[in-house]
PDB file of N, CA and C in Angstrom:
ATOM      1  N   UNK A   1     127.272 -75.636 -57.309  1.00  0.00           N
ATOM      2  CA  UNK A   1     127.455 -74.266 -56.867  1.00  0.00           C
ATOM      3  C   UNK A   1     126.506 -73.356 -57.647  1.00  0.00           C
ATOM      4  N   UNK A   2     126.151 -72.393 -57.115  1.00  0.00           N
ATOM      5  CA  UNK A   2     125.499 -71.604 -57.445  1.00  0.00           C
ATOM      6  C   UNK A   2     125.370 -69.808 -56.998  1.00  0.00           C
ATOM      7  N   UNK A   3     125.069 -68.829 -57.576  1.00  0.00           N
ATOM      8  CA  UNK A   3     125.286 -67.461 -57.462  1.00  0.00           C
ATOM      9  C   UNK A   3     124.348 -67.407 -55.698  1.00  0.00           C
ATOM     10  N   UNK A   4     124.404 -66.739 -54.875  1.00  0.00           N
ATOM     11  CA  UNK A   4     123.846 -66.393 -53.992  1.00  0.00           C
ATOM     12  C   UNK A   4     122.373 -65.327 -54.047  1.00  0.00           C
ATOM     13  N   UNK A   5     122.822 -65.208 -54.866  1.00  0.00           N
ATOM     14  CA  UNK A   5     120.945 -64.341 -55.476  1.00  0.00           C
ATOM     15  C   UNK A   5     120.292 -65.309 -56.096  1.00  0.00           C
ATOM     16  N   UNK A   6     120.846 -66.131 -56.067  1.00  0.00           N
ATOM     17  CA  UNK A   6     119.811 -67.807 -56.672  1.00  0.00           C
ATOM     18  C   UNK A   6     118.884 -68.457 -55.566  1.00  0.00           C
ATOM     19  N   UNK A   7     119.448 -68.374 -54.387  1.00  0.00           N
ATOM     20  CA  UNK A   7     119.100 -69.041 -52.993  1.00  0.00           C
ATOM     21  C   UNK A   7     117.788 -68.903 -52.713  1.00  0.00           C
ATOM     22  N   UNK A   8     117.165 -69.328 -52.281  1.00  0.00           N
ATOM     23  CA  UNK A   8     115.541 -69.418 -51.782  1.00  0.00           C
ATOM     24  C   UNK A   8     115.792 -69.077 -50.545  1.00  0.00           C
ATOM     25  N   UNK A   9     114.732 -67.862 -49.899  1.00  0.00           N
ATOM     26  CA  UNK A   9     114.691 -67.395 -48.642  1.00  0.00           C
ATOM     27  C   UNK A   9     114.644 -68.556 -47.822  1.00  0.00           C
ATOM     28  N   UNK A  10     115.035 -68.530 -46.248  1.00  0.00           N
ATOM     29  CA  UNK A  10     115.244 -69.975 -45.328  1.00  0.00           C
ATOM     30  C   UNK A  10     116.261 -70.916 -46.267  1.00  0.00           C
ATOM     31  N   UNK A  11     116.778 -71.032 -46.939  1.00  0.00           N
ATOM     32  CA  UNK A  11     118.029 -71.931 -46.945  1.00  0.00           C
ATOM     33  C   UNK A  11     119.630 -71.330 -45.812  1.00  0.00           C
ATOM     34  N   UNK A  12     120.163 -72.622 -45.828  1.00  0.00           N
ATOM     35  CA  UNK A  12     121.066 -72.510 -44.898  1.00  0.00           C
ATOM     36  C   UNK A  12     122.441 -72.857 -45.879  1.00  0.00           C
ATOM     37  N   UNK A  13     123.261 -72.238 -46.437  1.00  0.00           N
ATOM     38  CA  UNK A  13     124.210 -72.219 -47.685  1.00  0.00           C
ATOM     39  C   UNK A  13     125.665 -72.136 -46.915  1.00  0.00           C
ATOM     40  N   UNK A  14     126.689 -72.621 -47.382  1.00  0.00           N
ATOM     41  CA  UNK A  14     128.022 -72.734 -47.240  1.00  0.00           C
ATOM     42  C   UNK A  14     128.856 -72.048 -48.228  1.00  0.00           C
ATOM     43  N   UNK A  15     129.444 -70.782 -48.207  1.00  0.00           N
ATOM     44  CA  UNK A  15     130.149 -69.938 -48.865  1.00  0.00           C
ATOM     45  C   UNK A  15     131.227 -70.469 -49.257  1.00  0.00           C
ATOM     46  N   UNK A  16     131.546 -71.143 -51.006  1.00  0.00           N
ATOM     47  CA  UNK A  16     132.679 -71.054 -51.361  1.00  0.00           C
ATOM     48  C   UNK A  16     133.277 -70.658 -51.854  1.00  0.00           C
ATOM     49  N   UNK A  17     132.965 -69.469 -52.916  1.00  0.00           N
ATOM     50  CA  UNK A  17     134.003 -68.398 -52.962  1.00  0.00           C
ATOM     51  C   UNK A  17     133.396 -66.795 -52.917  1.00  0.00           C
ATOM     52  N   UNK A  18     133.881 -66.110 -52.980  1.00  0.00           N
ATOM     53  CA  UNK A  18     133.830 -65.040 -52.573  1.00  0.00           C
ATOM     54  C   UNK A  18     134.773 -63.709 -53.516  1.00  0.00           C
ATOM     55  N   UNK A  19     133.817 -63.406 -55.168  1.00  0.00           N
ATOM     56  CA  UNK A  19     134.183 -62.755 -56.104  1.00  0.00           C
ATOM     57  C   UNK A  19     135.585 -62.470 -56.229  1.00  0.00           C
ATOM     58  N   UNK A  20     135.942 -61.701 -57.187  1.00  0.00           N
ATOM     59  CA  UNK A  20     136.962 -61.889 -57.693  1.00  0.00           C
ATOM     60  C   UNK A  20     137.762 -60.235 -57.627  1.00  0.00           C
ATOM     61  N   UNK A  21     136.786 -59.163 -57.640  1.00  0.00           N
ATOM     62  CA  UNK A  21     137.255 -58.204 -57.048  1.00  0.00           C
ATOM     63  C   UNK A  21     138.371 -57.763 -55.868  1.00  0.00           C
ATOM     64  N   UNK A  22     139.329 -57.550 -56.071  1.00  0.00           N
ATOM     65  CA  UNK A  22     139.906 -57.232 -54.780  1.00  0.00           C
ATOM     66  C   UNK A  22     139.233 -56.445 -53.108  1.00  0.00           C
ATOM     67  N   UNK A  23     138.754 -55.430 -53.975  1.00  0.00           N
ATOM     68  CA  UNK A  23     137.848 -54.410 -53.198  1.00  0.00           C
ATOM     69  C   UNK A  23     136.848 -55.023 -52.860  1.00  0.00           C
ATOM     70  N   UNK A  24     135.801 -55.924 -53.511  1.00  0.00           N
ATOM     71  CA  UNK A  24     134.530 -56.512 -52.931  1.00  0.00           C
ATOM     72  C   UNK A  24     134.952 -57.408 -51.915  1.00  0.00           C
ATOM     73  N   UNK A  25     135.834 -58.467 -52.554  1.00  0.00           N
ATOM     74  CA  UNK A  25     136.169 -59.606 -51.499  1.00  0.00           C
ATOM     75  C   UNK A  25     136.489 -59.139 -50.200  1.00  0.00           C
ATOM     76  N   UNK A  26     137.597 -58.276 -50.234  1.00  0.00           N
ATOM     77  CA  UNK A  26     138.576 -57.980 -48.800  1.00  0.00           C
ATOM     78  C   UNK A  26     136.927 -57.126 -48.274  1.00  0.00           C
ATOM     79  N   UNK A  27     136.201 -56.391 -48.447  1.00  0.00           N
ATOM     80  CA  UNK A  27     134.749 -55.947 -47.953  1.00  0.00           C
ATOM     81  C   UNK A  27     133.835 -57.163 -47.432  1.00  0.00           C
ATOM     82  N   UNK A  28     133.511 -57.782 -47.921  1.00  0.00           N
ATOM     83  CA  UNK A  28     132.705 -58.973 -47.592  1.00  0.00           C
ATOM     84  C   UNK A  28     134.001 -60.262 -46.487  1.00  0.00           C
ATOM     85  N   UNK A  29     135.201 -60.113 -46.874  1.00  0.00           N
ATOM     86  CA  UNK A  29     135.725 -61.405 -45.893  1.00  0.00           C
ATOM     87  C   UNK A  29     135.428 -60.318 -44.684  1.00  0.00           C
ATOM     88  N   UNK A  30     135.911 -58.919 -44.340  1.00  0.00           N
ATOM     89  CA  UNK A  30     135.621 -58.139 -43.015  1.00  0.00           C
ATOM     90  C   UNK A  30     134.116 -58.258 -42.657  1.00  0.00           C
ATOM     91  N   UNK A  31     133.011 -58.455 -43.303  1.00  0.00           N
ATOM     92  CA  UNK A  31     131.913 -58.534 -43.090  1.00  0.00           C
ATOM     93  C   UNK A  31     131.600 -59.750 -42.269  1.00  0.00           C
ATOM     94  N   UNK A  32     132.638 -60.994 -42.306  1.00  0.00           N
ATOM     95  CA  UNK A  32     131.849 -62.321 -42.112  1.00  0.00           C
ATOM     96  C   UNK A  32     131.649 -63.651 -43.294  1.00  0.00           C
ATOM     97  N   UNK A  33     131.461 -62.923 -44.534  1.00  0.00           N
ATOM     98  CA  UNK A  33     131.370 -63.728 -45.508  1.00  0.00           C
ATOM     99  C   UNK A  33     132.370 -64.534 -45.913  1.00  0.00           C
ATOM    100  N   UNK A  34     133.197 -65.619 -45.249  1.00  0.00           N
ATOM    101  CA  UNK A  34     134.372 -66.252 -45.684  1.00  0.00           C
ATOM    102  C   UNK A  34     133.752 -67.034 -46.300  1.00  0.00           C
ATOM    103  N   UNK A  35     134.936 -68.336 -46.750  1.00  0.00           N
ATOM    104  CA  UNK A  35     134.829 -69.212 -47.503  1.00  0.00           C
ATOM    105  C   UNK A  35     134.820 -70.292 -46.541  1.00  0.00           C
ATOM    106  N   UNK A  36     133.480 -71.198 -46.465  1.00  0.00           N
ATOM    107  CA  UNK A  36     133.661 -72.220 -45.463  1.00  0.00           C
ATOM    108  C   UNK A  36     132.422 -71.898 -44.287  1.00  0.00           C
ATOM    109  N   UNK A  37     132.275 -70.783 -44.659  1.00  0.00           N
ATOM    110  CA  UNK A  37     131.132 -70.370 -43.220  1.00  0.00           C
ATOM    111  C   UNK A  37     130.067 -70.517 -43.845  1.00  0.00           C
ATOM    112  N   UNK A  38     129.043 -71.353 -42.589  1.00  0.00           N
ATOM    113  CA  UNK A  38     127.455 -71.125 -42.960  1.00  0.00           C
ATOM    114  C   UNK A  38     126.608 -70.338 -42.685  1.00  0.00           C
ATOM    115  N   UNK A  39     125.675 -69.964 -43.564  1.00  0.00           N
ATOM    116  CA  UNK A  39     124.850 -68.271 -43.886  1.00  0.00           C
ATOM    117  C   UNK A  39     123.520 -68.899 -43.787  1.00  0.00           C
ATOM    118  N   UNK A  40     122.227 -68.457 -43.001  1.00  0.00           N
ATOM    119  CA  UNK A  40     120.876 -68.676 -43.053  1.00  0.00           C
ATOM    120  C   UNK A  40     120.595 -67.114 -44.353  1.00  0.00           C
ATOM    121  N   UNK A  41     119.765 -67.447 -45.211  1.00  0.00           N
ATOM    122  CA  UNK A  41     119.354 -66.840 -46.238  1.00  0.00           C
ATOM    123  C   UNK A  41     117.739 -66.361 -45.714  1.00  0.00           C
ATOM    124  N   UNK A  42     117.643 -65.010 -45.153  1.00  0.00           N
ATOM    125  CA  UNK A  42     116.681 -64.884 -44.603  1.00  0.00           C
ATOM    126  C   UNK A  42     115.496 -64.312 -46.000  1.00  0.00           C
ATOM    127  N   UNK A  43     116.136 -63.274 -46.664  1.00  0.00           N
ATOM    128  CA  UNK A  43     115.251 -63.230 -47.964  1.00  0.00           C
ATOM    129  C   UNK A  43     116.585 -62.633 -49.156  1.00  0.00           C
ATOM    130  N   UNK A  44     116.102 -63.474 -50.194  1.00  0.00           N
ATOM    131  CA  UNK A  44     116.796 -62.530 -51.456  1.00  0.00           C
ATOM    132  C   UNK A  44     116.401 -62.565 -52.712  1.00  0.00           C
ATOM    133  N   UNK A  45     115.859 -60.894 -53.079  1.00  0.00           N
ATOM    134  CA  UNK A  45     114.883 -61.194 -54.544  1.00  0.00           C
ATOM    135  C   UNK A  45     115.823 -60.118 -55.384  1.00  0.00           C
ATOM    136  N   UNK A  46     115.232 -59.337 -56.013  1.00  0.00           N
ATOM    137  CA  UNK A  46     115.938 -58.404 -57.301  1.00  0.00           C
ATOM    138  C   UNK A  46     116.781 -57.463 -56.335  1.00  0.00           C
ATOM    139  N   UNK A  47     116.598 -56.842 -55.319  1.00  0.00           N
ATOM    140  CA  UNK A  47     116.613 -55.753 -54.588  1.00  0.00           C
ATOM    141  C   UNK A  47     118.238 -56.445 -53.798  1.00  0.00           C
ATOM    142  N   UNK A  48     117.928 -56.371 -52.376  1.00  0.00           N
ATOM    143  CA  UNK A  48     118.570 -56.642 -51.525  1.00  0.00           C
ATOM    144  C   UNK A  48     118.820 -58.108 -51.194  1.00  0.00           C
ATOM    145  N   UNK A  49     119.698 -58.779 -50.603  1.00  0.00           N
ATOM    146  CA  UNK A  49     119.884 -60.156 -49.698  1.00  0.00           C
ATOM    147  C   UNK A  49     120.191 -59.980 -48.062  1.00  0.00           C
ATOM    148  N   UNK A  50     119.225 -60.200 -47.092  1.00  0.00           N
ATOM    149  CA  UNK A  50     119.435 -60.317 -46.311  1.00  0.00           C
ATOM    150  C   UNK A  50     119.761 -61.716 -45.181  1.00  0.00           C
ATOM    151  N   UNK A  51     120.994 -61.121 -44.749  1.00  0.00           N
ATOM    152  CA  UNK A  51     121.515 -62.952 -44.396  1.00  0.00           C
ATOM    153  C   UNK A  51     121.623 -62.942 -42.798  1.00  0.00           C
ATOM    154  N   UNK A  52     121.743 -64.139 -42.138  1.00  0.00           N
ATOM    155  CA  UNK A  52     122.054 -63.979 -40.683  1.00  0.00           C
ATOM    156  C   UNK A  52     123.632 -64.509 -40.696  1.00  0.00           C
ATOM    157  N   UNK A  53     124.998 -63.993 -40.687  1.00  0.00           N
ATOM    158  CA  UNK A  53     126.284 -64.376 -40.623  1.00  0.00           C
ATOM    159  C   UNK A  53     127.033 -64.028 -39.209  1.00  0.00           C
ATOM    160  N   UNK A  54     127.406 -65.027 -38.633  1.00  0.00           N
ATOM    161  CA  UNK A  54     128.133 -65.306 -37.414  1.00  0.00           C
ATOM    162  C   UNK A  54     127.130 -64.873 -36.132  1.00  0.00           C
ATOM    163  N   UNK A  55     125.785 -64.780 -36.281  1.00  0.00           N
ATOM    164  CA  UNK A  55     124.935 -64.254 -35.363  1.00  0.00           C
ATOM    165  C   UNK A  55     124.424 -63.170 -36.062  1.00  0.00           C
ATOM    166  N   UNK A  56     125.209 -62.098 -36.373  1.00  0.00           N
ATOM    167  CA  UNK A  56     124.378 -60.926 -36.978  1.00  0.00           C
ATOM    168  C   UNK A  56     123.816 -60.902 -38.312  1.00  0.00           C
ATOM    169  N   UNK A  57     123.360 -59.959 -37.952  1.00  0.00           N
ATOM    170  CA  UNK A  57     122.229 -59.738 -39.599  1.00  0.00           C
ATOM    171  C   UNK A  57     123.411 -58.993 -40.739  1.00  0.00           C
ATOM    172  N   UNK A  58     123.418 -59.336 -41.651  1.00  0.00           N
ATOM    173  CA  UNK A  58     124.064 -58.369 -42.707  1.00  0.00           C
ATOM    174  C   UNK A  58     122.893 -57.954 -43.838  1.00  0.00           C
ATOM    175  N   UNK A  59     123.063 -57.511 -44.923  1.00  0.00           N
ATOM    176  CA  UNK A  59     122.154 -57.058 -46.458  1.00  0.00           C
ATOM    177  C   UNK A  59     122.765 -56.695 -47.085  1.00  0.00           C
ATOM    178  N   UNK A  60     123.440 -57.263 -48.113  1.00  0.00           N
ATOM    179  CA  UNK A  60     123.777 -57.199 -49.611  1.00  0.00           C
ATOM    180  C   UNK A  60     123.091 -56.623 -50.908  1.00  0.00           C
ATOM    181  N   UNK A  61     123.964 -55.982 -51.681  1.00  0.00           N
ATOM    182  CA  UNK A  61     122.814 -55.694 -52.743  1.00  0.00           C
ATOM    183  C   UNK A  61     123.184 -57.015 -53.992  1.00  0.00           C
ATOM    184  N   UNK A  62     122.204 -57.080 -54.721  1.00  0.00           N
ATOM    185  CA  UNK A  62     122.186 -57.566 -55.274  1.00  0.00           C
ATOM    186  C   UNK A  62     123.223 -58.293 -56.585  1.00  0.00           C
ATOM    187  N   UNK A  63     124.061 -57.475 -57.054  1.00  0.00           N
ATOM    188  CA  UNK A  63     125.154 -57.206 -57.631  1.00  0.00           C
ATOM    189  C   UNK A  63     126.168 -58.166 -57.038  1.00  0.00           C
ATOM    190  N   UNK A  64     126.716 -57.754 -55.457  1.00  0.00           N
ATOM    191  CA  UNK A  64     126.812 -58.984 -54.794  1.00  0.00           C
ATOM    192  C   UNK A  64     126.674 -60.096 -54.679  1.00  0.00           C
ATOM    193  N   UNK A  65     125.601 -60.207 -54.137  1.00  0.00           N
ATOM    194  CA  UNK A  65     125.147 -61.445 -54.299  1.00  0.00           C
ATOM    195  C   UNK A  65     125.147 -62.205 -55.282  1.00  0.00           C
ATOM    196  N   UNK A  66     125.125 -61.875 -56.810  1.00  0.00           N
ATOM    197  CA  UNK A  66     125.666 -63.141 -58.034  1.00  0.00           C
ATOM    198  C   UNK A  66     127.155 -62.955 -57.724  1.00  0.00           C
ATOM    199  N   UNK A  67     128.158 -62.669 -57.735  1.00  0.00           N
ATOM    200  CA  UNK A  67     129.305 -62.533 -57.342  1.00  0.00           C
ATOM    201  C   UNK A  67     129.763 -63.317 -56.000  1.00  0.00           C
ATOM    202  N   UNK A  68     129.110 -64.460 -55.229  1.00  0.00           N
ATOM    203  CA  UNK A  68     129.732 -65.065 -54.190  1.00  0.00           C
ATOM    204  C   UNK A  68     128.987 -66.404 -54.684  1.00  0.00           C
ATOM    205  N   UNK A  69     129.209 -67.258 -54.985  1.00  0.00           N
ATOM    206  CA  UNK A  69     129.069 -68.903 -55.360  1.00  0.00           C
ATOM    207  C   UNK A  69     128.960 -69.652 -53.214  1.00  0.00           C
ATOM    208  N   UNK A  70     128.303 -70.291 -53.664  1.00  0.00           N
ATOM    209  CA  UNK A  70     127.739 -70.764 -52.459  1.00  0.00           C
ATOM    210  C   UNK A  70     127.096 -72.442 -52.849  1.00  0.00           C
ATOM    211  N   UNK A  71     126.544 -72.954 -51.883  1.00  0.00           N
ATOM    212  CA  UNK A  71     126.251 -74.477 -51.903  1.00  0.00           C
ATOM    213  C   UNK A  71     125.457 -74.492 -50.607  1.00  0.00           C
ATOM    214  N   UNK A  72     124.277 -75.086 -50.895  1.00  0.00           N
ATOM    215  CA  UNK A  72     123.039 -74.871 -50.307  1.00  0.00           C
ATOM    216  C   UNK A  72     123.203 -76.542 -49.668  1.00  0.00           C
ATOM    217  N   UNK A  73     122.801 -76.170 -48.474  1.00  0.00           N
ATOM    218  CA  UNK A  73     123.088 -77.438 -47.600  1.00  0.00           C
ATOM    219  C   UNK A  73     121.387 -77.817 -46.816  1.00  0.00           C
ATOM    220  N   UNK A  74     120.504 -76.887 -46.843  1.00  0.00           N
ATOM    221  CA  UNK A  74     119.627 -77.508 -46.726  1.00  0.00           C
ATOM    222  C   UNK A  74     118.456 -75.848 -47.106  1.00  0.00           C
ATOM    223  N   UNK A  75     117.490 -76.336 -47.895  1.00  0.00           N
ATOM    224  CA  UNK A  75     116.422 -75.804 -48.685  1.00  0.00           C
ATOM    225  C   UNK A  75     115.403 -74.844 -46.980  1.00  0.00           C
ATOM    226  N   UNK A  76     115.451 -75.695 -46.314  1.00  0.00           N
ATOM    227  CA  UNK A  76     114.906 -74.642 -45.044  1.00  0.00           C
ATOM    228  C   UNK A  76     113.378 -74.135 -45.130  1.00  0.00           C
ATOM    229  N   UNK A  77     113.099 -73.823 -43.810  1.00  0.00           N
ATOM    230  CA  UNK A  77     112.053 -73.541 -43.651  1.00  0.00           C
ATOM    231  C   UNK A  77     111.394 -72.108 -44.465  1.00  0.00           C
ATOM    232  N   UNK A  78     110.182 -71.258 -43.903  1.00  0.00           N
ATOM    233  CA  UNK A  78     109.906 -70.153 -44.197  1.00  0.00           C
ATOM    234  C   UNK A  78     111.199 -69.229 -43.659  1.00  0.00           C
ATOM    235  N   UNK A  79     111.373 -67.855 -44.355  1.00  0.00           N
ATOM    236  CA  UNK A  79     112.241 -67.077 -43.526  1.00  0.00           C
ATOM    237  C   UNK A  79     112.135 -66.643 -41.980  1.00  0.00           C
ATOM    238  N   UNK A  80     110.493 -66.719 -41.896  1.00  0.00           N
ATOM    239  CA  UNK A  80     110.123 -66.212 -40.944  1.00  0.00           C
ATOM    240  C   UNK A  80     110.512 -66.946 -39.628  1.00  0.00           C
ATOM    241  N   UNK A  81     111.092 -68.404 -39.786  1.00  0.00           N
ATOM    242  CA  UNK A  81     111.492 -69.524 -38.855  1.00  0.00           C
ATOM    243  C   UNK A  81     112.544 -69.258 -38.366  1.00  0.00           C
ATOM    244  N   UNK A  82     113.590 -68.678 -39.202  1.00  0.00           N
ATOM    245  CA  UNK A  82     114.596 -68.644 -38.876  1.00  0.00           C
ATOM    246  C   UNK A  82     115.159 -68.133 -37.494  1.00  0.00           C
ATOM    247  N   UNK A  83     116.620 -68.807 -37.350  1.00  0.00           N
ATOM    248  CA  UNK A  83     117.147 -68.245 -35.751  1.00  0.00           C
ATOM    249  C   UNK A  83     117.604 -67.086 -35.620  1.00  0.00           C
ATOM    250  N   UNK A  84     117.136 -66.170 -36.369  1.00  0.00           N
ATOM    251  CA  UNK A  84     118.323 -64.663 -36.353  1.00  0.00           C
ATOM    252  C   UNK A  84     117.402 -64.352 -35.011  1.00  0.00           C
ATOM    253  N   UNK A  85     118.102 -63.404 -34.302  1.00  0.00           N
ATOM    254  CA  UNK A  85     116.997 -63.011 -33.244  1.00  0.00           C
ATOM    255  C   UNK A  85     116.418 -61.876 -33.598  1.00  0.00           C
ATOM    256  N   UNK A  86     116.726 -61.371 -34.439  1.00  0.00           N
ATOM    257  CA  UNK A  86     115.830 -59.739 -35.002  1.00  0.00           C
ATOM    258  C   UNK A  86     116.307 -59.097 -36.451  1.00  0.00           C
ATOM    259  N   UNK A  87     115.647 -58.962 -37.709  1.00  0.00           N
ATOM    260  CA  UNK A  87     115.801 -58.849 -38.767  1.00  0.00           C
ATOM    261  C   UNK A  87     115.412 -57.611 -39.177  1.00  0.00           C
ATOM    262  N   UNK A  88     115.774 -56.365 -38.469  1.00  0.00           N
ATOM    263  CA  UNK A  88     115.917 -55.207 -39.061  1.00  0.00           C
ATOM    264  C   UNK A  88     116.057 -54.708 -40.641  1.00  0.00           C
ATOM    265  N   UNK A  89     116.872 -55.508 -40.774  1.00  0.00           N
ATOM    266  CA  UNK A  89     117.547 -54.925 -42.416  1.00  0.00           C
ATOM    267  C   UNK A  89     116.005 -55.540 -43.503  1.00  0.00           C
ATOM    268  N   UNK A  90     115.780 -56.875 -42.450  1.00  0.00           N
ATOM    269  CA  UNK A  90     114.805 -57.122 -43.996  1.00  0.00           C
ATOM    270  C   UNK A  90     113.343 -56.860 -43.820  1.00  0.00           C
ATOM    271  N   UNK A  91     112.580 -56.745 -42.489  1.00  0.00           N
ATOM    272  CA  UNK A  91     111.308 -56.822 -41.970  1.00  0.00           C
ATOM    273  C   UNK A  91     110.832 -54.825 -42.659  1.00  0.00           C
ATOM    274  N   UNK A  92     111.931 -54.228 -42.356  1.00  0.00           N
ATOM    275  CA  UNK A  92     112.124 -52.555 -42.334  1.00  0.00           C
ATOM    276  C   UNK A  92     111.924 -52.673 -44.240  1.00  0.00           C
ATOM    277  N   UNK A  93     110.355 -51.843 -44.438  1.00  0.00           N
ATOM    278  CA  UNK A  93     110.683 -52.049 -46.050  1.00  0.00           C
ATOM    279  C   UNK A  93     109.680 -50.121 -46.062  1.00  0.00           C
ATOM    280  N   UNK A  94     110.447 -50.174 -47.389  1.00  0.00           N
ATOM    281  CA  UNK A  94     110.197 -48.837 -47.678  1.00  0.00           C
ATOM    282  C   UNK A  94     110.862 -47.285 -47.013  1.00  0.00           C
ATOM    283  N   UNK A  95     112.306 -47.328 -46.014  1.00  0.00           N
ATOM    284  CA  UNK A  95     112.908 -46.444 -45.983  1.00  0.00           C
ATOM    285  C   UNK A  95     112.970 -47.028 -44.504  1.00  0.00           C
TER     286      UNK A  95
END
């Protein structure tokens, strides 16, 4: 297991837990982020994480993202491969 701001852009990761916060968790399980679901990791560096979950796009900040333990099920292509059909949150840089 490992923090989710660890992940290499294009991996495809399996969420197993999901921080310890009351307030973050119950935020992120409404988001999509359960325990058990698989997440394409479209990019995540110091800044933001942008993920593709249940079809849609989500973006995390960073803070987050060490706060959800995950397990990387396959290392994956470029981000740019990926199946999201449109990546707003992460392509959109600078405002």
């Amino acid at each position: 297991m490992l923090p989710l701001s660890k992940v290499p852009a294009g991996a495809t990761i399996r969420i197993v837990q999901v921080g310890d916060c009351p307030a973050m968790r119950s935020r992120l399980l409404a988001l999509g982020l359960t325990p058990g679901s698989t997440v394409k990791v479209d990019s995540c560096g110091c800044g933001q994480c942008c993920l593709c979950v249940r079809g849609g796009q989500l973006a995390i900040g960073h803070g987050m993202a060490e706060k959800i333990m995950v397990r990387v099920l396959d290392r994956g292509a470029a981000a740019s491969d990926l199946a999201c059909p449109s990546r707003p949150c992460c392509t959109r840089r600078g405002g």
